[in-house]
C-alpha atoms as a PDB file:
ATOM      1  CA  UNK A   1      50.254  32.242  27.948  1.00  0.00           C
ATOM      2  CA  UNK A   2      50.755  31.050  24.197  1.00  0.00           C
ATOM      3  CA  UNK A   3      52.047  27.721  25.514  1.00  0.00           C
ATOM      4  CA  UNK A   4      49.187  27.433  27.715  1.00  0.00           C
ATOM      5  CA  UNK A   5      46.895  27.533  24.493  1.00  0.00           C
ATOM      6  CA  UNK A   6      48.800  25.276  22.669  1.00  0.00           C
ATOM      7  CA  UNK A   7      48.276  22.511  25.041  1.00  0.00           C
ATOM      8  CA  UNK A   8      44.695  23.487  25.471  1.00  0.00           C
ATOM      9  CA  UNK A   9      44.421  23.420  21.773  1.00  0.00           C
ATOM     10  CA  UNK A  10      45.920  20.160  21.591  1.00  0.00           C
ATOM     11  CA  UNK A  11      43.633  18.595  23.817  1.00  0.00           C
ATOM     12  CA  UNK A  12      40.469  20.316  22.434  1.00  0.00           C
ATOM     13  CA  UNK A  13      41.691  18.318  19.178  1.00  0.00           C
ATOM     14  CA  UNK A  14      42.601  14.981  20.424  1.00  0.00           C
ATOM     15  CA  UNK A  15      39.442  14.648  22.792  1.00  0.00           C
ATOM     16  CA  UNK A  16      37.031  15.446  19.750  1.00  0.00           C
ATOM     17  CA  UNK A  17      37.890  12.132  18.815  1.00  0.00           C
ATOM     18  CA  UNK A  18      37.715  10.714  22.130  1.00  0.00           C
ATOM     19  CA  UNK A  19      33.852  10.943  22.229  1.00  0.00           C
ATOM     20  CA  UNK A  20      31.789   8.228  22.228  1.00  0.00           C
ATOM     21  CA  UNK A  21      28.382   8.028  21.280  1.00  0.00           C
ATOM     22  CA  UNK A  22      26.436   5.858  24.387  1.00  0.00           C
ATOM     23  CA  UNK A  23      23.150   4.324  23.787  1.00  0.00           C
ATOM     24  CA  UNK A  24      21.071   1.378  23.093  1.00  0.00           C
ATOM     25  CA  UNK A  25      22.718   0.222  19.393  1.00  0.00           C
ATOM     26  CA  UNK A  26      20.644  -2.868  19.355  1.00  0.00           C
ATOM     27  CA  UNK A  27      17.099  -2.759  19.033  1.00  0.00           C
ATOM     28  CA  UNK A  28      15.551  -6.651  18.819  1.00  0.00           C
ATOM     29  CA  UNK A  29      18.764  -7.904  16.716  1.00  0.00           C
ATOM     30  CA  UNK A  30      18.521  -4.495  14.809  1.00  0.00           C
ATOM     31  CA  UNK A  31      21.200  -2.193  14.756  1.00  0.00           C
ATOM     32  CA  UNK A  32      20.947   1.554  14.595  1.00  0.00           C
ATOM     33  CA  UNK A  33      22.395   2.628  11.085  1.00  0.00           C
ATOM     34  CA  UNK A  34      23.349   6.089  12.494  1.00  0.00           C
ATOM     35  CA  UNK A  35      25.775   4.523  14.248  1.00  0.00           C
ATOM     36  CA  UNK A  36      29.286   3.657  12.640  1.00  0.00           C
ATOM     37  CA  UNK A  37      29.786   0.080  13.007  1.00  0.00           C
ATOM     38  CA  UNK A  38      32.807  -2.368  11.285  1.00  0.00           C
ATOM     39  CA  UNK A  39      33.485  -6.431  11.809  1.00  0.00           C
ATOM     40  CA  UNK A  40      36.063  -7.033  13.773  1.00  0.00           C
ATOM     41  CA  UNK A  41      37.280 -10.576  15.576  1.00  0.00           C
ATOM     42  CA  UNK A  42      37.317 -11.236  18.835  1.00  0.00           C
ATOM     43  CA  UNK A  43      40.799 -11.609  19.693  1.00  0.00           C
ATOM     44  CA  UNK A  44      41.419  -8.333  18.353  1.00  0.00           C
ATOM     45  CA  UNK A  45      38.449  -7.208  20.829  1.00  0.00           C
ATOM     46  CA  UNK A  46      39.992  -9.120  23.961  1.00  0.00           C
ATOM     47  CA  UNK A  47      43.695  -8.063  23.538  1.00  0.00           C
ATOM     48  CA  UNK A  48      43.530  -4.172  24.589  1.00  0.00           C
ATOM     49  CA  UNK A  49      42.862  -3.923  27.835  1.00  0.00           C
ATOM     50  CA  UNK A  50      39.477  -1.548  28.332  1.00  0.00           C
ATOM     51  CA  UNK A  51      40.711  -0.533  32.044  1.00  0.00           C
ATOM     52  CA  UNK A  52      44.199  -0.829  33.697  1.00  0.00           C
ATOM     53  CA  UNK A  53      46.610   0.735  36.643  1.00  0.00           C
ATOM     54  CA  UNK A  54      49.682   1.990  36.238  1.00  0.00           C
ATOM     55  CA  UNK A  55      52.671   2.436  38.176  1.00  0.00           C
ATOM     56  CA  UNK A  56      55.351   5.103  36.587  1.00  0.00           C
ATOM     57  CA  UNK A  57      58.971   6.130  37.417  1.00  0.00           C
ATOM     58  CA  UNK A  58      60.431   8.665  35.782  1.00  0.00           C
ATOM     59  CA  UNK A  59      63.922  10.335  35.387  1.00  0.00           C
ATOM     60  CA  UNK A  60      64.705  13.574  34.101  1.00  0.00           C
ATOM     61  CA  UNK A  61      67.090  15.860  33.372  1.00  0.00           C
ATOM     62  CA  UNK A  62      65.526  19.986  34.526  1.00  0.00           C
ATOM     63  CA  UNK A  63      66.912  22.877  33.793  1.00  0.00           C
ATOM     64  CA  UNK A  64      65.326  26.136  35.994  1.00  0.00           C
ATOM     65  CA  UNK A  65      65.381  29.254  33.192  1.00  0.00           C
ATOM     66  CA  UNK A  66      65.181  32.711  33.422  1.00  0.00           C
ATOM     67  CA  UNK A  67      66.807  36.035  32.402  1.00  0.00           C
ATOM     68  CA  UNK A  68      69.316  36.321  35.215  1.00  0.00           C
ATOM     69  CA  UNK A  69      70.704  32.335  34.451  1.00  0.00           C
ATOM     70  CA  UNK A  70      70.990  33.009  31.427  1.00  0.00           C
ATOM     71  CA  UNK A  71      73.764  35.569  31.413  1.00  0.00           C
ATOM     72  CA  UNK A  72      76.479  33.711  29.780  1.00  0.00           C
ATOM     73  CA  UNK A  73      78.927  34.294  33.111  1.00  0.00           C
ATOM     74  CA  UNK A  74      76.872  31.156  34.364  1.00  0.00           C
ATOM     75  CA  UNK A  75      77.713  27.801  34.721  1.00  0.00           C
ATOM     76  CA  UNK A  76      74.509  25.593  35.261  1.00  0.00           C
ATOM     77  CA  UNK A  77      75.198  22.174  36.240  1.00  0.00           C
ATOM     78  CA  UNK A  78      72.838  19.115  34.452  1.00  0.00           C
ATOM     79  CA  UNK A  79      70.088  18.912  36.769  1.00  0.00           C
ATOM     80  CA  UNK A  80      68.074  15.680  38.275  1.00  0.00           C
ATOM     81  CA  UNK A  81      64.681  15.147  38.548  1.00  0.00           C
ATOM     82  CA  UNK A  82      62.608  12.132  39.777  1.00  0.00           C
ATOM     83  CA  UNK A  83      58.700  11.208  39.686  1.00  0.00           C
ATOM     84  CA  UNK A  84      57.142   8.506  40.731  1.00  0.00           C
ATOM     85  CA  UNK A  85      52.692   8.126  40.255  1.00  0.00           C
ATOM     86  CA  UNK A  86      50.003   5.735  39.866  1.00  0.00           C
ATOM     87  CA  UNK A  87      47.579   6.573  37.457  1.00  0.00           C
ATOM     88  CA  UNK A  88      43.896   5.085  36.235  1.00  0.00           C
ATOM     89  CA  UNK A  89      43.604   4.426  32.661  1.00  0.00           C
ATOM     90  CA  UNK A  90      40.256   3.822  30.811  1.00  0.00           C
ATOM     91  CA  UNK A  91      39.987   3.236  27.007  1.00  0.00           C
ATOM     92  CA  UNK A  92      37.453   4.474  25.198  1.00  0.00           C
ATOM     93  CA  UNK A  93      35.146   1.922  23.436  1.00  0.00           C
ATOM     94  CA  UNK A  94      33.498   2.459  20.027  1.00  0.00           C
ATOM     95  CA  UNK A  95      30.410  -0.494  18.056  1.00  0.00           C
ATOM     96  CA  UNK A  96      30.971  -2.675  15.617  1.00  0.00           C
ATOM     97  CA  UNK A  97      29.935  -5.746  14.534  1.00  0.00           C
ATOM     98  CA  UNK A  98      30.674  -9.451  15.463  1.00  0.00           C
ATOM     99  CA  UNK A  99      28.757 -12.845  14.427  1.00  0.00           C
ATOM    100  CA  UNK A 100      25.791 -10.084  13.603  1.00  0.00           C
ATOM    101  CA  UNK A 101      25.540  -8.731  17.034  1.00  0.00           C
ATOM    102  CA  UNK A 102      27.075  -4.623  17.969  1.00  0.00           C
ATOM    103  CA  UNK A 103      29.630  -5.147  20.721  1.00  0.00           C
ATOM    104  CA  UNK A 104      31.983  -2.672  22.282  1.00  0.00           C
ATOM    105  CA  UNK A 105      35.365  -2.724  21.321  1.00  0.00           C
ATOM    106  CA  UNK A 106      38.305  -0.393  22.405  1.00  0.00           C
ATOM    107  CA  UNK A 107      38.748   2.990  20.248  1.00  0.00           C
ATOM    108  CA  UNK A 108      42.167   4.288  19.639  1.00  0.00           C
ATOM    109  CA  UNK A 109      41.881   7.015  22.476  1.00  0.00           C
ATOM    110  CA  UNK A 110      42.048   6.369  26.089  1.00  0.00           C
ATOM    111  CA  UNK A 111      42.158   8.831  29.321  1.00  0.00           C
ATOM    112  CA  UNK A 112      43.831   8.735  32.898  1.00  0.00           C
ATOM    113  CA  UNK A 113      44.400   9.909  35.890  1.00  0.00           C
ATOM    114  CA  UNK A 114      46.394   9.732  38.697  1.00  0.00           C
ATOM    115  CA  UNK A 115      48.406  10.891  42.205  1.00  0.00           C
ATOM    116  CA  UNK A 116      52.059  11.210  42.505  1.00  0.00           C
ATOM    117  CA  UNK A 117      55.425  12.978  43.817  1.00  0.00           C
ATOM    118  CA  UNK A 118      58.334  14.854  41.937  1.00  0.00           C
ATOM    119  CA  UNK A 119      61.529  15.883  43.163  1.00  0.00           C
ATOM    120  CA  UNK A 120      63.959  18.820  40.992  1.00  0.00           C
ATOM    121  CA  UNK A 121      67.289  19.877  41.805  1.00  0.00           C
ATOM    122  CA  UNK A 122      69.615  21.989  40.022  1.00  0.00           C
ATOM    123  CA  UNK A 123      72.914  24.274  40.666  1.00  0.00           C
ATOM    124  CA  UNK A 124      74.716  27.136  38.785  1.00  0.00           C
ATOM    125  CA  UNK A 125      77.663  29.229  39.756  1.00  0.00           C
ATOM    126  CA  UNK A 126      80.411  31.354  38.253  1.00  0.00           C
ATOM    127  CA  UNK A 127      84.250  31.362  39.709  1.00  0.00           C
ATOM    128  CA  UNK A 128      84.585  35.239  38.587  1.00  0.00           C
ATOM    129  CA  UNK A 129      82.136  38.512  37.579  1.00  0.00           C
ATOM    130  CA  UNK A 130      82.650  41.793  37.391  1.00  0.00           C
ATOM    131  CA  UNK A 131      80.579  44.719  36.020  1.00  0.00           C
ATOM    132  CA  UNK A 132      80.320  48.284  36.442  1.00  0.00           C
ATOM    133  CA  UNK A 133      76.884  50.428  36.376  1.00  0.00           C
ATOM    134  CA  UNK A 134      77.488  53.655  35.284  1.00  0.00           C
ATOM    135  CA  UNK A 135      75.883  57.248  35.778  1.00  0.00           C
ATOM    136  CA  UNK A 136      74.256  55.274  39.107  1.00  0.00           C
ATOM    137  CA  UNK A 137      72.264  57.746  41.004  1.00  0.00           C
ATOM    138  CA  UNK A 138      73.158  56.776  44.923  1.00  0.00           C
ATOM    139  CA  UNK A 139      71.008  56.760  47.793  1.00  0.00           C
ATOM    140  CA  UNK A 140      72.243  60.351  48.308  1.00  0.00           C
ATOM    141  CA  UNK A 141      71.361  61.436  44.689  1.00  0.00           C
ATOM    142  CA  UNK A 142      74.784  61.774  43.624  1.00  0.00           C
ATOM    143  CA  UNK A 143      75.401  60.584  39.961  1.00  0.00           C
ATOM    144  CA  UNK A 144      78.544  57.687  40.656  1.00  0.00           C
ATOM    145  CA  UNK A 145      80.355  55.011  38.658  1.00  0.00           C
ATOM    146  CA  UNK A 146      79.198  51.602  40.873  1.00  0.00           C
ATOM    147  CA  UNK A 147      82.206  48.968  39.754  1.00  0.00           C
ATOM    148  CA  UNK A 148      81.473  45.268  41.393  1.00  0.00           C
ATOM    149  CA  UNK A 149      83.412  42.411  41.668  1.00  0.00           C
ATOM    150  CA  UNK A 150      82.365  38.681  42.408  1.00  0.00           C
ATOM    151  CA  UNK A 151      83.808  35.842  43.232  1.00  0.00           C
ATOM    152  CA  UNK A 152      82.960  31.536  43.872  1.00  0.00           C
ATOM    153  CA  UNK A 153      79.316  32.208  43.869  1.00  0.00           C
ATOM    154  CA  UNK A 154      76.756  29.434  43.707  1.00  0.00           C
ATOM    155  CA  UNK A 155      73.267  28.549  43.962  1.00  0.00           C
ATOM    156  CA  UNK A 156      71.295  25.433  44.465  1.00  0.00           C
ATOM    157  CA  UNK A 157      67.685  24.482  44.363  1.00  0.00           C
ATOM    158  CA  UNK A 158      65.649  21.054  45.426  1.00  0.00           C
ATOM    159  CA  UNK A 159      62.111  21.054  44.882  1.00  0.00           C
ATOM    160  CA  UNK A 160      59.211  18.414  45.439  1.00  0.00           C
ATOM    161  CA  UNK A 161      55.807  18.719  44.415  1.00  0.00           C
ATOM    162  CA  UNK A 162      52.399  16.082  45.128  1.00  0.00           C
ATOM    163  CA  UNK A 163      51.142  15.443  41.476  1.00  0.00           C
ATOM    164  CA  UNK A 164      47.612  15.214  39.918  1.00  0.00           C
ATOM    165  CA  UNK A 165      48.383  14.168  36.391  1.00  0.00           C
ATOM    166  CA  UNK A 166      45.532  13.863  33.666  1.00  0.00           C
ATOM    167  CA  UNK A 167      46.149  13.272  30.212  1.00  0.00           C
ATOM    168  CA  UNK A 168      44.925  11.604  26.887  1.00  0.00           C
ATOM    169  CA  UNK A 169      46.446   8.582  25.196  1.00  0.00           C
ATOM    170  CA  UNK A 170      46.749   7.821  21.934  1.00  0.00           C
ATOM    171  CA  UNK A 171      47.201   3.931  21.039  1.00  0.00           C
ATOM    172  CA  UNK A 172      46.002   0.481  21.745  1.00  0.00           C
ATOM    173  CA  UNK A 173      48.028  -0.713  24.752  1.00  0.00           C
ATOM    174  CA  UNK A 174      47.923  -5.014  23.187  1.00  0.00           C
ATOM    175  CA  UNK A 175      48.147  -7.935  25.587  1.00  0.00           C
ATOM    176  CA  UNK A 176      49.553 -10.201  22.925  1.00  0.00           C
ATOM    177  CA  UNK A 177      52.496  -8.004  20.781  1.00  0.00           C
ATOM    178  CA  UNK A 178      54.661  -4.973  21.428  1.00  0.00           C
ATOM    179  CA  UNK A 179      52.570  -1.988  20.553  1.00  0.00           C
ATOM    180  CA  UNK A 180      53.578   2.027  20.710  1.00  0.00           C
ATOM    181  CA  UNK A 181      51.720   4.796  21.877  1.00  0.00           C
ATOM    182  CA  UNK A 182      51.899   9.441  22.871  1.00  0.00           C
ATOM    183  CA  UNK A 183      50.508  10.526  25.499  1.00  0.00           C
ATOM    184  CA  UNK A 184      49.378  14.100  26.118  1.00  0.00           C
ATOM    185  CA  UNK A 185      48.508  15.569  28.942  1.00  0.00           C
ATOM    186  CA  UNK A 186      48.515  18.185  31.995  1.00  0.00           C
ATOM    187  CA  UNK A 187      49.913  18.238  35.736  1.00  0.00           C
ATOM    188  CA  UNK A 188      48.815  19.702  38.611  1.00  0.00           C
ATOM    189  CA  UNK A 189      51.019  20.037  41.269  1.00  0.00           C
ATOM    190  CA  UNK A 190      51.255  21.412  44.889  1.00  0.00           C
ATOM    191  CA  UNK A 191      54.558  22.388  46.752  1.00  0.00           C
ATOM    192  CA  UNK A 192      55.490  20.147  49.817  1.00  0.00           C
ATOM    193  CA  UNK A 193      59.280  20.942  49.944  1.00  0.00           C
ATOM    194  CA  UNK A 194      61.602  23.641  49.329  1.00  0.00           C
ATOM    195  CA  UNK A 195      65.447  24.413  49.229  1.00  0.00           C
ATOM    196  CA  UNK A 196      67.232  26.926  48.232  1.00  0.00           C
ATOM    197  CA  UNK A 197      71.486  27.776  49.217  1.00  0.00           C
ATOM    198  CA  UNK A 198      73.851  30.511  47.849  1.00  0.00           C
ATOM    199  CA  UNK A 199      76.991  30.930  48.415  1.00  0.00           C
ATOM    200  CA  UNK A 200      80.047  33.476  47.332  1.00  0.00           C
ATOM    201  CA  UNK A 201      81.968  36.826  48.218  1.00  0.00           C
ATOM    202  CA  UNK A 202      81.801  40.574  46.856  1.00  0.00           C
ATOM    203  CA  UNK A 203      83.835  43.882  46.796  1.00  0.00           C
ATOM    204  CA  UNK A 204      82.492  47.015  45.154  1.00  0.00           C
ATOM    205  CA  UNK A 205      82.931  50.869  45.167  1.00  0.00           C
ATOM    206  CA  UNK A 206      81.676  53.883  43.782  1.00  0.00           C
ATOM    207  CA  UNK A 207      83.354  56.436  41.596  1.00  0.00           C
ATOM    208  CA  UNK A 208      82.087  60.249  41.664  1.00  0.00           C
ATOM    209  CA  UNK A 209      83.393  62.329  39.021  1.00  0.00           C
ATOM    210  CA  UNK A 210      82.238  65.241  39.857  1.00  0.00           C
ATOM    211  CA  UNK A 211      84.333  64.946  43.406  1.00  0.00           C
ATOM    212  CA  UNK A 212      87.043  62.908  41.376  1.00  0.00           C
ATOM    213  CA  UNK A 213      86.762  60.719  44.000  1.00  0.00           C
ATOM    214  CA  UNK A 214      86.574  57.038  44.640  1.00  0.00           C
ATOM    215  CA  UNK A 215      84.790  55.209  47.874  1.00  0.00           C
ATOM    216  CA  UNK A 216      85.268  51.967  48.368  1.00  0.00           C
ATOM    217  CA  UNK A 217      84.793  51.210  52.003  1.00  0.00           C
ATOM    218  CA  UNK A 218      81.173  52.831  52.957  1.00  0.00           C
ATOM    219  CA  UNK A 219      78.459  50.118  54.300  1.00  0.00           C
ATOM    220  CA  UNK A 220      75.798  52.446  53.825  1.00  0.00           C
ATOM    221  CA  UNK A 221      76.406  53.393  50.275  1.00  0.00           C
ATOM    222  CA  UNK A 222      76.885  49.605  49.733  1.00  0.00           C
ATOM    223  CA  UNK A 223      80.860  49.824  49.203  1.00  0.00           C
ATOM    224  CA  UNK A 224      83.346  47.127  50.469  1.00  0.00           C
ATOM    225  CA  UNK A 225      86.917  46.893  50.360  1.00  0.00           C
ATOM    226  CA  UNK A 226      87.330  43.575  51.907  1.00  0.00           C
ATOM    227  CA  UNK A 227      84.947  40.662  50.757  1.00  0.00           C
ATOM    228  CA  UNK A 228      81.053  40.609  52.148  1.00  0.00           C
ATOM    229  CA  UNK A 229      78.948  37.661  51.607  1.00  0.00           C
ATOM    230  CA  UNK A 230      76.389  37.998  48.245  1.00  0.00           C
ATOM    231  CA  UNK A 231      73.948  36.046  50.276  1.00  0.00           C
ATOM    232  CA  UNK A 232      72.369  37.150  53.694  1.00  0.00           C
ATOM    233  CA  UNK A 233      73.309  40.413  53.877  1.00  0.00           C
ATOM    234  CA  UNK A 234      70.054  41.960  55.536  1.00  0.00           C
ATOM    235  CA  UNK A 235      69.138  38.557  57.948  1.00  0.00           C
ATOM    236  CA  UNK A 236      67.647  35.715  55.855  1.00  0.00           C
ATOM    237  CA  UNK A 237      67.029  34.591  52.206  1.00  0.00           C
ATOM    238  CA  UNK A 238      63.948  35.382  50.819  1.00  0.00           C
ATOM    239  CA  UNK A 239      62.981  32.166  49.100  1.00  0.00           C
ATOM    240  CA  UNK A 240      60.004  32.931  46.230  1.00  0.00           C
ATOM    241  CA  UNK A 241      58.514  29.872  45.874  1.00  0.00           C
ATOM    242  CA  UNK A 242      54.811  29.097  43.803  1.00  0.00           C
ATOM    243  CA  UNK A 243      52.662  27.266  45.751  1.00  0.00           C
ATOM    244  CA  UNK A 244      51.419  25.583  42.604  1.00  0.00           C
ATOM    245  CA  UNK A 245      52.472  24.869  38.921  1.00  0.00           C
ATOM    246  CA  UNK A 246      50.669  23.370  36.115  1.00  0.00           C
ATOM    247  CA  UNK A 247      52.408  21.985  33.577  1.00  0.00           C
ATOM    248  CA  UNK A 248      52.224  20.504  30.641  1.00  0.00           C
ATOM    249  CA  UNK A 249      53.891  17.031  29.180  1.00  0.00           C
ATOM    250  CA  UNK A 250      54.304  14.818  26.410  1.00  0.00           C
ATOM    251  CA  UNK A 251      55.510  11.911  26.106  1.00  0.00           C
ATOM    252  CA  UNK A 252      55.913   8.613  23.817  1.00  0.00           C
ATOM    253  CA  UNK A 253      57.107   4.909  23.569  1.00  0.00           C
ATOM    254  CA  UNK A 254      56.370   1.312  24.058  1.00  0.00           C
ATOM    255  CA  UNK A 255      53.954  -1.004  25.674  1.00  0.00           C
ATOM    256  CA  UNK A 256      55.581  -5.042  25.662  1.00  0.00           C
ATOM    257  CA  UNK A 257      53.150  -7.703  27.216  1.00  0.00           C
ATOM    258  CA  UNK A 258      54.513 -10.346  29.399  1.00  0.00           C
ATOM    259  CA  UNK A 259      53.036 -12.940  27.759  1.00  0.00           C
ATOM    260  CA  UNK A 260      51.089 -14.139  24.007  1.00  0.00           C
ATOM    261  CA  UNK A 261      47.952 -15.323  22.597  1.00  0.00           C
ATOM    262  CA  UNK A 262      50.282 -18.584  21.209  1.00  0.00           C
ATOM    263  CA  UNK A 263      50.856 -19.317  25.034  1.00  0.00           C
ATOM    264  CA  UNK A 264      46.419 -19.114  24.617  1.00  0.00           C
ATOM    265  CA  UNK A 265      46.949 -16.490  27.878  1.00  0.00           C
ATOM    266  CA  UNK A 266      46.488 -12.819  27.755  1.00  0.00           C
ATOM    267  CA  UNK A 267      48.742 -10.444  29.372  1.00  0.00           C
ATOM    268  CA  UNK A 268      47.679  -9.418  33.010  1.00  0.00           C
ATOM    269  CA  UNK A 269      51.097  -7.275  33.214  1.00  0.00           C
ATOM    270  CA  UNK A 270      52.637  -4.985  30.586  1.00  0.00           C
ATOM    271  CA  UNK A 271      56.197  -2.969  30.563  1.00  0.00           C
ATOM    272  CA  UNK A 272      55.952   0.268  29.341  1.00  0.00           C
ATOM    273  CA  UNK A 273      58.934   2.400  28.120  1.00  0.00           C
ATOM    274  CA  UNK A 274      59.101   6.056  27.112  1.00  0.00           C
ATOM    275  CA  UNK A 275      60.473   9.706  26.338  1.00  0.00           C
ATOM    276  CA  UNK A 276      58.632  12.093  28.359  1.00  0.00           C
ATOM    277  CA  UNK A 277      58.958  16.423  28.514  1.00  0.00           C
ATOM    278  CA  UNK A 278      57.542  18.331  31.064  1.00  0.00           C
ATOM    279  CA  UNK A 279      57.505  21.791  31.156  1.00  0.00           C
ATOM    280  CA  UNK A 280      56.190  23.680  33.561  1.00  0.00           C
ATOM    281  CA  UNK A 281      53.224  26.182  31.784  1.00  0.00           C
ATOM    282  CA  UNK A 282      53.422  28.851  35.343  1.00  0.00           C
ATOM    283  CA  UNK A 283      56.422  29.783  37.139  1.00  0.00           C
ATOM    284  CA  UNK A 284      57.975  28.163  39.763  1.00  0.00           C
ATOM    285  CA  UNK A 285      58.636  31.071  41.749  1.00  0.00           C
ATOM    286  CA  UNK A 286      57.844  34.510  41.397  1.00  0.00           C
ATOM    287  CA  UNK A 287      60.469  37.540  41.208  1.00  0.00           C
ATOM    288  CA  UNK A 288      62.387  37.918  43.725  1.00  0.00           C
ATOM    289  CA  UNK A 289      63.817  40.887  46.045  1.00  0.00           C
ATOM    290  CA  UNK A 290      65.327  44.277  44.484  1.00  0.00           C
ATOM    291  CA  UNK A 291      68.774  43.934  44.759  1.00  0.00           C
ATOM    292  CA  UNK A 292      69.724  44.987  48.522  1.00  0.00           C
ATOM    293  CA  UNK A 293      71.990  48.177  47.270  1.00  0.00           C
ATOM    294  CA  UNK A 294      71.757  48.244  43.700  1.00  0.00           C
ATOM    295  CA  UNK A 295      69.399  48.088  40.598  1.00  0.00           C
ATOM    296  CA  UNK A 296      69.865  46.901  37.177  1.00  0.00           C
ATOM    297  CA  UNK A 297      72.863  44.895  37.528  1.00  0.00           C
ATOM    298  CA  UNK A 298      73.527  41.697  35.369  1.00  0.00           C
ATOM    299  CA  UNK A 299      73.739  39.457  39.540  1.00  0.00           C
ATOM    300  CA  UNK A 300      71.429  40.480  41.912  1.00  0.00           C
ATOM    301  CA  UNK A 301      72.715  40.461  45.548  1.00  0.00           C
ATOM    302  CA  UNK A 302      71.213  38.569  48.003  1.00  0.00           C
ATOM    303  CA  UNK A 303      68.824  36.749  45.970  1.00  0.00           C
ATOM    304  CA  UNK A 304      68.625  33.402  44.658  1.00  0.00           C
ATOM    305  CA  UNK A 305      68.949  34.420  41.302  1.00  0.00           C
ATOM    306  CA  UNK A 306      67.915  30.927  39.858  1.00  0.00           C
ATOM    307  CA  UNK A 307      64.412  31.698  41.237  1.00  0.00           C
ATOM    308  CA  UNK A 308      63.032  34.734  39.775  1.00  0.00           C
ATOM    309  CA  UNK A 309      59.834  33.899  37.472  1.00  0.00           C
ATOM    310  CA  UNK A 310      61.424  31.023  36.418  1.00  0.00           C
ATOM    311  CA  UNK A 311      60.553  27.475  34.545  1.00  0.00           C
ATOM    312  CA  UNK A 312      61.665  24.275  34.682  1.00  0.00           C
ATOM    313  CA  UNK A 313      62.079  22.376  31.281  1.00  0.00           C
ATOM    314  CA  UNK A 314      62.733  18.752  32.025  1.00  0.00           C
ATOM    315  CA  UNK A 315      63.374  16.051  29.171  1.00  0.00           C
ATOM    316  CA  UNK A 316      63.898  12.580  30.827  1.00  0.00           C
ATOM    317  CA  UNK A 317      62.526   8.903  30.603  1.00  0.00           C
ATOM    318  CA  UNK A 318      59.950   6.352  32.593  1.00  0.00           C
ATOM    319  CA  UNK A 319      59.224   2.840  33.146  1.00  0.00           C
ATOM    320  CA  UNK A 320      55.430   1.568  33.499  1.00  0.00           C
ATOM    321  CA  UNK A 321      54.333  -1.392  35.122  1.00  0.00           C
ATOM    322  CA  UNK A 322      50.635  -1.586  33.506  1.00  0.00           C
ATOM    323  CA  UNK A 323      48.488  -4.587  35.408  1.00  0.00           C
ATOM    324  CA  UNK A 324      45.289  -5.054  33.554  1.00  0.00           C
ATOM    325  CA  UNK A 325      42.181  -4.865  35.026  1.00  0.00           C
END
């Protein structure tokens, strides 16, 4: 929730000085002294494009967090990520004055929005765990010793997502030099396609010291001598997926025209290269089943453990083909 406001406050900040004041600045060659005005040329009016379309592919590298993953028995693998949208950009315009007249040159804020796709995949597993519970109360509601062993266990999820991103820009994208810009902004995004695997063996029993006594072969206790699968045991996975995630993103970088005023022709295409975070602001998935015989152990059985309230962090970069409308 305190990330959420962040963002929210960020935004609140950066689009107070994205408004612009619309009205009729020039009464019979007058102009209205409430509004602020300054000279400026016209090439420097002409060579930021006031509307423009975007096409953006981005690369990045997620990692899926939450308290179970981050037990220091796991191994999580680098993940990949890829995002692909075409977004609507529209620069804000402020007055000023130009051979005496108030025209309507670009501010340094602009706003967009757009439609997309993004695809995350990541894996963890762990060669060997063990751990022991101790004063366990068993279904029975005899106080035990539960000891449990693990072994080649791991756990791999793909997500992909349709994308509504809006966000506001802050910079003048120039059709004549190389010119930098940061982007903030917000992601709305629907699930279209899950996956989720798991894989590895366990053995466990139960020591009662009252009895003195040690079971290690009783299914309905939850005891095996002989290796049972972690995943599947009661007849499917149960796969807690959100629906929908908003997230939040930042990003910065570079906007290079293909072409100069010394060539007298304006840019009508610009590359645009960046450093982009997301990070997603809800969950990805909500928690996930009670462990199948046990509570309160470290690895939960028969759940995809990387999906359990979790969030995806995701650093990365993007190219931009900007065409200039």
């Amino acid at each position: 929730m305190k990330k959420v406001m962040f963002f929210v406050a960020i935004f609140a900040t950066v689009a107070s000085f994205a408004q612009v004041k619309v009205g009729n600045n020039l009464v019979k060659g007058v102009v209205d002294t409430t509004q602020e005005v300054q000279n400026i040329s016209l090439k420097t009016r002409m060579k930021v494009p006031p509307k423009a379309l975007a096409f953006n592919l981005g690369y990045g590298f997620p990692s899926i967090n939450n308290a179970l993953v981050k037990q220091d028995f796991w191994k999580k693998k680098i993940g990949s990520g890829v995002d692909f949208n075409l977004d609507f950009r529209m620069q804000f315009q402020k007055k000023a004055i130009e051979d005496e007249e108030v025209v309507n040159v670009p501010s340094l804020i602009a706003m967009g929005v757009g439609l997309g796709v993004s695809y995350f995949h990541q894996s963890a597993r762990f060669d060997a765990f063990s751990e022991t519970l101790t004063n366990y109360t068993d279904i029975d509601g005899d106080k035990c010793d539960v000891s449990l062993k693990y072994k080649n266990v791991k756990e791999s999820v793909s997500l992909t997502y349709l994308d509504i991103p809006f966000y506001l820009e802050i910079g003048r994208p120039s059709r004549v030099k190389t010119s930098a810009y940061l982007k903030l902004g917000f992601k709305a995004s629907f699930l279209v396609g899950k996956n989720s695997q798991g894989e590895g063996t366990f053995t466990s029993s139960g020591y009662y010291p009252e009895r003195e006594v040690t079971l290690d072969d009783v299914d309905v206790l939850g005891y095996y001598k002989e290796d049972k699968p972690c995943y599947n045991i009661i007849g499917g996975m149960f796969n807690p997926f959100n629906p929908f995630v908003l997230w939040g993103s930042v990003s910065a970088g570079v906007n290079i025209p293909f072409s100069s005023l010394e060539k007298n022709k304006l840019a009508k295409l610009m590359l645009r290269i960046s450093a982009k975070i997301d990070y997603s602001l809800t969950p990805v998935s909500r928690i996930g089943l009670e462990d199948v015989y046990f509570t309160g152990l470290s690895y939960s059985l028969n759940n995809i453990n990387m999906l359990n309230k979790s969030r995806i962090f995701s650093p990365g970069f993007s190219l931009s083909l900007i065409y200039c409308l």
